[in-house]
C-alpha atoms as a PDB file:
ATOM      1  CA  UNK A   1     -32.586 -16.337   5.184  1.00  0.00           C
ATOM      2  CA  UNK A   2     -31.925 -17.303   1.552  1.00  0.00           C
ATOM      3  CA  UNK A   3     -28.674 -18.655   0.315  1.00  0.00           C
ATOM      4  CA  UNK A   4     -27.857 -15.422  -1.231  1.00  0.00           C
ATOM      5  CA  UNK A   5     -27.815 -13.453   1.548  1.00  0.00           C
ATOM      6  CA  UNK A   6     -25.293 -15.855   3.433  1.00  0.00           C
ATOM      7  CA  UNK A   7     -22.678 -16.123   0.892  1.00  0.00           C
ATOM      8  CA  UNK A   8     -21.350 -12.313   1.025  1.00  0.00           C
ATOM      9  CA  UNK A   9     -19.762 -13.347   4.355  1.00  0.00           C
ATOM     10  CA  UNK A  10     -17.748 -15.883   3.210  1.00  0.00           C
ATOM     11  CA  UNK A  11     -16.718 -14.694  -0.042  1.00  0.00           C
ATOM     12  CA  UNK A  12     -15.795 -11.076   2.129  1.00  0.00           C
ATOM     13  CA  UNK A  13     -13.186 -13.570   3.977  1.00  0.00           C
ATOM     14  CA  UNK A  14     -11.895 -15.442   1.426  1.00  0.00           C
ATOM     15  CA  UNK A  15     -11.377 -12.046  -0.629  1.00  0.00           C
ATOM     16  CA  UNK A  16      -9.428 -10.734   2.476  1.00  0.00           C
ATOM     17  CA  UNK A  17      -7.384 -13.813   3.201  1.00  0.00           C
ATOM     18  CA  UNK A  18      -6.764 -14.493  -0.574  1.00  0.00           C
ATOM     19  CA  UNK A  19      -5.372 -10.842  -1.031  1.00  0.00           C
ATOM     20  CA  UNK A  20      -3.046 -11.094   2.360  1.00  0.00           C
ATOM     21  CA  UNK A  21      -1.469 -14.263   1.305  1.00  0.00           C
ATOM     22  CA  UNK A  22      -0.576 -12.227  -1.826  1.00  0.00           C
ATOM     23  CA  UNK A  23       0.921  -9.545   0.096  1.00  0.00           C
ATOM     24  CA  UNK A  24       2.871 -12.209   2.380  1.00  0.00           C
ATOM     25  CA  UNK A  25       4.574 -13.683  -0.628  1.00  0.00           C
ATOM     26  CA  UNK A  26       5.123 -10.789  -2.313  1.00  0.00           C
ATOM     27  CA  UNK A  27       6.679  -9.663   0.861  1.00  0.00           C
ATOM     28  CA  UNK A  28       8.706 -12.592   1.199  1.00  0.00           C
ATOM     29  CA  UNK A  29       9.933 -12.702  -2.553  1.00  0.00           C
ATOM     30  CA  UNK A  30      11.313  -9.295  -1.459  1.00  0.00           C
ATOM     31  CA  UNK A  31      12.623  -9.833   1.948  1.00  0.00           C
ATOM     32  CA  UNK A  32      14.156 -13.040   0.623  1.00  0.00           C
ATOM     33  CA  UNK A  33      15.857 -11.528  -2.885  1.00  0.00           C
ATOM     34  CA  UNK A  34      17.062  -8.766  -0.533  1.00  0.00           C
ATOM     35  CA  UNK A  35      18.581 -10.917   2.019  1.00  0.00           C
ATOM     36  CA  UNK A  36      20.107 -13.241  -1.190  1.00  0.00           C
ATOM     37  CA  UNK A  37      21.774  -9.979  -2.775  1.00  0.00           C
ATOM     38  CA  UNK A  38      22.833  -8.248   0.356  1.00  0.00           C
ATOM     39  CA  UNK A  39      24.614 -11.623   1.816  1.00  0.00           C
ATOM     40  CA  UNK A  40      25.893 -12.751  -1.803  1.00  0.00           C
ATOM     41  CA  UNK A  41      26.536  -9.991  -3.801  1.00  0.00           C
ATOM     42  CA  UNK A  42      27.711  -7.405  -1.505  1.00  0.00           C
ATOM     43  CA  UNK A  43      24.539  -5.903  -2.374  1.00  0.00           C
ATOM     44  CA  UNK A  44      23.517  -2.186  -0.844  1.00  0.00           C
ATOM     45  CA  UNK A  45      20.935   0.601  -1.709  1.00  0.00           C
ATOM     46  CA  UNK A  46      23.266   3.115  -1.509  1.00  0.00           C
ATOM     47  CA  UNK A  47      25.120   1.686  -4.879  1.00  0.00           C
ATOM     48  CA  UNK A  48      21.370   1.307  -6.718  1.00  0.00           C
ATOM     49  CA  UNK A  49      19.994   5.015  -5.470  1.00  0.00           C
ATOM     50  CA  UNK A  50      23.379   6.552  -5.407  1.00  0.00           C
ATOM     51  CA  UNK A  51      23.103  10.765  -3.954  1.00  0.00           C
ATOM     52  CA  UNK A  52      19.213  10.094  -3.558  1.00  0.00           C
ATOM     53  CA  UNK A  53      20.182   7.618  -0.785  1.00  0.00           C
ATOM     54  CA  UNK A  54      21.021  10.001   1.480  1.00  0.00           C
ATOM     55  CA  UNK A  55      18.462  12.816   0.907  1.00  0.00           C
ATOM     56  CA  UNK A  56      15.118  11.747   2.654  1.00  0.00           C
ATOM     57  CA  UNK A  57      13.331  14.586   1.532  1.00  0.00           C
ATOM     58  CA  UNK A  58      13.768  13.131  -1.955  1.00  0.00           C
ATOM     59  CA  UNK A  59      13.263   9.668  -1.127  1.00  0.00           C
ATOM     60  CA  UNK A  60       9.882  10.730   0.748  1.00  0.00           C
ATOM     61  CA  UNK A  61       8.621  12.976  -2.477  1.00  0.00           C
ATOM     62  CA  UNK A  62       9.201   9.876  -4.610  1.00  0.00           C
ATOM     63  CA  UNK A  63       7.187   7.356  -2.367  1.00  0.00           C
ATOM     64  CA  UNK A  64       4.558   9.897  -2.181  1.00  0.00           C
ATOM     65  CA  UNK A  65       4.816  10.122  -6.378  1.00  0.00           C
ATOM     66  CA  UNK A  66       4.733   6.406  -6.441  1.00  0.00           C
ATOM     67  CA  UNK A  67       1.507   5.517  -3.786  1.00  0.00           C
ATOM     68  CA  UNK A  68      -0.454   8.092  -5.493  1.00  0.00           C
ATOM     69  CA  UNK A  69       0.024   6.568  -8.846  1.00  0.00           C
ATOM     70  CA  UNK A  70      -0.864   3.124  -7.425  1.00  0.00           C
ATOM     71  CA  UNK A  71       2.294   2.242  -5.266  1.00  0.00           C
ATOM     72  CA  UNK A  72       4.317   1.739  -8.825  1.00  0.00           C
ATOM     73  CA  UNK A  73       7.352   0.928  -6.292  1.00  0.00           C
ATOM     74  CA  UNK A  74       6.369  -1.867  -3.959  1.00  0.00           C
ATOM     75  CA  UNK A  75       6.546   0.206  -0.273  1.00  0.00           C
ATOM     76  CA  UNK A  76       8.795  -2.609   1.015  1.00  0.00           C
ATOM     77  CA  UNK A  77      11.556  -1.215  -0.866  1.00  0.00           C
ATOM     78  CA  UNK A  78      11.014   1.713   1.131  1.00  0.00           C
ATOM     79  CA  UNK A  79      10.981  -0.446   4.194  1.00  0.00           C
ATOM     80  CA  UNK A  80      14.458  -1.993   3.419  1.00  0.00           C
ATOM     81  CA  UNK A  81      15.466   1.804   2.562  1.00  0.00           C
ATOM     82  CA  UNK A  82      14.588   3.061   5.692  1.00  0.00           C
ATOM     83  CA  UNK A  83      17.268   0.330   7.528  1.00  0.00           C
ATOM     84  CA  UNK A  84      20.169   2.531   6.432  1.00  0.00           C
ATOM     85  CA  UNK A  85      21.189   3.622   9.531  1.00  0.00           C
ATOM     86  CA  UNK A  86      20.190   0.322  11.293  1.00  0.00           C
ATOM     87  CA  UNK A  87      19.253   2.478  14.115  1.00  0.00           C
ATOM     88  CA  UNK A  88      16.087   1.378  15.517  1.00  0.00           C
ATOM     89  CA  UNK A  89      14.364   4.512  16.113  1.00  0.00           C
ATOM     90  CA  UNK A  90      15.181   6.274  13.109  1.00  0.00           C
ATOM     91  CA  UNK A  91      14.133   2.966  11.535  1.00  0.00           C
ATOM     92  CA  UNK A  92      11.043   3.358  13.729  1.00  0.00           C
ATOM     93  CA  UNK A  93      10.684   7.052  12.932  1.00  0.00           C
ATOM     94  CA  UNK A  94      11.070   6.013   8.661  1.00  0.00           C
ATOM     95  CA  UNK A  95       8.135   3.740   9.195  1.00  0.00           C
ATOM     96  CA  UNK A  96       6.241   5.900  10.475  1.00  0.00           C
ATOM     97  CA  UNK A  97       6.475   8.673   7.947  1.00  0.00           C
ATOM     98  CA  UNK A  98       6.226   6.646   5.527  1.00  0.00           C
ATOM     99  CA  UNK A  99       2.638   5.098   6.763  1.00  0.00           C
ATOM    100  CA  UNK A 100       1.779   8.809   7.223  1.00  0.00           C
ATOM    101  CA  UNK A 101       2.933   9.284   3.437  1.00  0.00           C
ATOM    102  CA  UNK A 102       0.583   6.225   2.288  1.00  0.00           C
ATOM    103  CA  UNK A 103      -2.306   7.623   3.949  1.00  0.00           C
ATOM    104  CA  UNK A 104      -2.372  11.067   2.760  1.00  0.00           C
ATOM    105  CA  UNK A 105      -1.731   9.337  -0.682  1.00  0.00           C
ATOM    106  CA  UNK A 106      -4.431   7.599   0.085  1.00  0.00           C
ATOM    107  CA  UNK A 107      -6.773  10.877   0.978  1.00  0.00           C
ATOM    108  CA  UNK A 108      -5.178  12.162  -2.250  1.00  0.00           C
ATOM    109  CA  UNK A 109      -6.531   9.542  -4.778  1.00  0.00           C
ATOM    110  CA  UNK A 110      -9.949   9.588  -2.646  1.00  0.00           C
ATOM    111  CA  UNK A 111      -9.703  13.324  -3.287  1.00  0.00           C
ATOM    112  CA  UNK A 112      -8.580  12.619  -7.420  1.00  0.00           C
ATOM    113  CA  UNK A 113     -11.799  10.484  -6.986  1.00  0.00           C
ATOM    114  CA  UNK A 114     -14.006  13.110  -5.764  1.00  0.00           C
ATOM    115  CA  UNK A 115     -13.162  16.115  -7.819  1.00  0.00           C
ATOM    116  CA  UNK A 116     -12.331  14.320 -11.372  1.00  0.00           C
ATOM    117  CA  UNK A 117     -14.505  11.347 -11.852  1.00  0.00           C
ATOM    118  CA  UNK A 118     -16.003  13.033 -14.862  1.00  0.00           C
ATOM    119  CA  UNK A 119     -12.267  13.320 -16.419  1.00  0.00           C
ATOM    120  CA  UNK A 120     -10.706  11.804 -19.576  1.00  0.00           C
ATOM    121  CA  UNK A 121      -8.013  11.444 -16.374  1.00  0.00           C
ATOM    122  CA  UNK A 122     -10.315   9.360 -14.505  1.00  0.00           C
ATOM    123  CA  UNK A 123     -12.041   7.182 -16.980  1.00  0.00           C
ATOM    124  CA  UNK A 124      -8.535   6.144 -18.704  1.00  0.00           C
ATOM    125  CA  UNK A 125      -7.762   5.759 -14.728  1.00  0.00           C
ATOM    126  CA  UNK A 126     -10.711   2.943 -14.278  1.00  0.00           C
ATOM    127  CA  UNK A 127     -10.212   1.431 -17.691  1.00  0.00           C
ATOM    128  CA  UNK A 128      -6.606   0.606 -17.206  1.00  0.00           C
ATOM    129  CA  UNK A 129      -6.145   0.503 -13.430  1.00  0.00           C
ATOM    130  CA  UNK A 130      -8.994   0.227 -11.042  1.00  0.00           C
ATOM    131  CA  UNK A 131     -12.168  -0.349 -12.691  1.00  0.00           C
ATOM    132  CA  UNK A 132     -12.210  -3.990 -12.267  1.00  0.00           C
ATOM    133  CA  UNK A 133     -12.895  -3.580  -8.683  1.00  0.00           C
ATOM    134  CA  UNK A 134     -15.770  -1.949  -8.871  1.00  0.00           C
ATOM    135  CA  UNK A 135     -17.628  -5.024  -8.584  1.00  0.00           C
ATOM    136  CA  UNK A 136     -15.852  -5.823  -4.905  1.00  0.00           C
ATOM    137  CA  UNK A 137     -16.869  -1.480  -4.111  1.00  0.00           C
ATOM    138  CA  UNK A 138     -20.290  -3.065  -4.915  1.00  0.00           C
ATOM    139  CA  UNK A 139     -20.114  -6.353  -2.707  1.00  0.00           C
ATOM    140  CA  UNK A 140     -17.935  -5.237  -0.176  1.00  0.00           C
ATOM    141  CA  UNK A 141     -18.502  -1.760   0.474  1.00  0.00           C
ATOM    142  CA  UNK A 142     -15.978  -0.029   3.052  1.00  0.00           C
ATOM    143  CA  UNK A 143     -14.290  -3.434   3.521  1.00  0.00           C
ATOM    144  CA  UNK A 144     -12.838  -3.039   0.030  1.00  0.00           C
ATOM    145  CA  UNK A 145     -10.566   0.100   1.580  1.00  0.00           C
ATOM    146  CA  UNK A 146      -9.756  -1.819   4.811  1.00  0.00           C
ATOM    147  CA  UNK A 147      -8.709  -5.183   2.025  1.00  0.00           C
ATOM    148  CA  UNK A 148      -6.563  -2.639   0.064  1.00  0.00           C
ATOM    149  CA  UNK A 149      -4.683  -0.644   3.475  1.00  0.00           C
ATOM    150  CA  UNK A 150      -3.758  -4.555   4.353  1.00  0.00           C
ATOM    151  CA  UNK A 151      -2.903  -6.024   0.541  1.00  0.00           C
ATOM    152  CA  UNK A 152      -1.130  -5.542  -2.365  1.00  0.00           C
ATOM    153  CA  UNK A 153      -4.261  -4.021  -4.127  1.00  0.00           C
ATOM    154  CA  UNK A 154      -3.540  -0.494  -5.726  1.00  0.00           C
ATOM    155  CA  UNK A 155      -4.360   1.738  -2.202  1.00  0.00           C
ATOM    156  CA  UNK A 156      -4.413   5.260  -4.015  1.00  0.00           C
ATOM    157  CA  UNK A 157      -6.317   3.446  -6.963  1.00  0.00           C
ATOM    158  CA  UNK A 158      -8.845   2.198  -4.328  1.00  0.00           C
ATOM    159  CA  UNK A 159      -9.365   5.202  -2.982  1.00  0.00           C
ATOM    160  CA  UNK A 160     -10.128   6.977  -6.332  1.00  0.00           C
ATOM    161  CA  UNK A 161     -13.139   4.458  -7.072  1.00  0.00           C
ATOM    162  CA  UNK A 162     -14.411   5.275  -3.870  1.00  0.00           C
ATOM    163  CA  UNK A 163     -14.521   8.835  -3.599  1.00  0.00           C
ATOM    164  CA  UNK A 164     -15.760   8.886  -6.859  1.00  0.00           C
ATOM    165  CA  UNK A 165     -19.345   6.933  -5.823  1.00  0.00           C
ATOM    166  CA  UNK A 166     -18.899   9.661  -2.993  1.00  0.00           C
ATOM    167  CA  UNK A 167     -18.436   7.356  -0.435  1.00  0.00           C
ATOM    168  CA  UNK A 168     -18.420   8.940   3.451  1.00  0.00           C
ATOM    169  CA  UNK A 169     -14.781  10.613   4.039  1.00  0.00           C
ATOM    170  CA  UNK A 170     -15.006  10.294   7.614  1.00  0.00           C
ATOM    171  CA  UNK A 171     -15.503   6.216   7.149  1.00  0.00           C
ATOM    172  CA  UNK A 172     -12.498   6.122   4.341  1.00  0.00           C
ATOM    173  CA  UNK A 173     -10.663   7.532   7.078  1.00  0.00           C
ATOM    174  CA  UNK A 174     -11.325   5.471   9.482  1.00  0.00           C
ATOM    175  CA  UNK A 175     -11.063   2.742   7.550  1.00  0.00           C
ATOM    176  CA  UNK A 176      -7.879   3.656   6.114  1.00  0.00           C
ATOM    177  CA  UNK A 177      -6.244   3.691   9.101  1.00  0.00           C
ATOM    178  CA  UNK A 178      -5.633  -0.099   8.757  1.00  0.00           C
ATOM    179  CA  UNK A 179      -2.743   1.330   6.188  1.00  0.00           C
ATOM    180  CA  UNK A 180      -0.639   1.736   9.530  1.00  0.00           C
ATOM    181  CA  UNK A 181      -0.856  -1.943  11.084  1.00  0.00           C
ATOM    182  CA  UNK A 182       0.184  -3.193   7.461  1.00  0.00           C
ATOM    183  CA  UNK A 183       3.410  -0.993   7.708  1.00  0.00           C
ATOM    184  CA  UNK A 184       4.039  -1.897  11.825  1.00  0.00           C
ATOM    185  CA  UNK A 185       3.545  -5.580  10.574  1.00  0.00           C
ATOM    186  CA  UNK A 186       6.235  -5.264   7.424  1.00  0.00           C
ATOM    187  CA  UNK A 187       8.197  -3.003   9.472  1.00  0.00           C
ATOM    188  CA  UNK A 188       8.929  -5.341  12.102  1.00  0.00           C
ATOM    189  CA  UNK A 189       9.425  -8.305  10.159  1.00  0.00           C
ATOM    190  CA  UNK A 190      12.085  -6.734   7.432  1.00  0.00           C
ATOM    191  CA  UNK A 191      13.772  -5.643  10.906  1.00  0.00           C
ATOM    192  CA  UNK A 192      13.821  -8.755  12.746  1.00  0.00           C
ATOM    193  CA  UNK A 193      14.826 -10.144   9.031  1.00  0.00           C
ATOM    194  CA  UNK A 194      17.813  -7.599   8.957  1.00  0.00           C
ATOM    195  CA  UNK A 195      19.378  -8.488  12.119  1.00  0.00           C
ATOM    196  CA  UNK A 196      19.077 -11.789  11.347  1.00  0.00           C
END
């Protein structure tokens, strides 16, 4: 076997574990700057999102605006959102809509992928946004959606590049069903980190 055909293995890894230790400290710059403001400042969501605090509906539309256009608002401030009652199971209940919210964004921009790739839309999309991971798509395959449903790389975005090499459906969906152990994972540690 040739040298060139053992390296994809490693570098696969080391991609994945690169792009999670991103995600961990982005998640802990969060966690930590909400903890800082909440115990320091008096600090609450309800003063920064004022009569959208209370209106899930709303809240729901806007995290569905924002993973589509390549999770613009970091879904940990969701997360934190979501501990407003600081009832477990509505907590629980938030989570979980808002996983299901991620994935059909996700099915979305594999769908915005699919139908527009021949677009002004979609090559200003690539250009500016996604484009330079077409060369992981190329090494990685499928494990580039599973990287992106665990990290901090642009999920909807993702998805785009890959329905647009028309990539199987059924394995994107599969494979983007990692999206929901990356919000059980945040979910439960901005808990535990709320009733600390």
């Amino acid at each position: 076997m040739s040298a060139k055909n053992q390296n994809p293995l490693p570098d696969r890894n080391k991609f994945l574990i690169s792009n999670l230790l991103k995600g961990l400290l982005w998640l802990t710059v969060i966690v930590v700057g909400y903890l800082y403001l909440r115990k320091n400042y008096d600090f609450t969501l309800e003063s920064v999102l004022g009569p959208v605090y209370n209106q899930p509906v709303v809240v729901y539309l806007i995290f569905l605006a924002s993973e589509v256009i390549f999770g613009i608002i970091p879904p940990e401030f969701f997360m934190i959102w979501s501990l407003r009652s600081e009832i477990l199971s509505n907590y629980t209940n938030n989570i979980l809509a808002l996983s299901v919210i991620s994935y059909v964004a996700g099915i979305i921009g594999f769908g915005i992928g699919v139908y527009l790739k021949n677009t002004q839309f979609y090559e200003q999309m690539k250009k500016r946004v996604f484009g330079k991971f077409e060369k992981h798509l190329n090494n990685y395959g499928g494990f580039l959606v599973i990287v992106a449903t665990l990290t901090p790389l642009p999920f909807s975005g993702i998805a785009m590049l890959v329905g647009s090499v028309h990539y199987s459906f059924r394995k994107y969906l599969w494979f983007s069903l990692f999206r929901f152990a990356r919000f059980i994972a945040y979910g439960i540690v901005i808990w535990e980190v709320h009733i600390l």
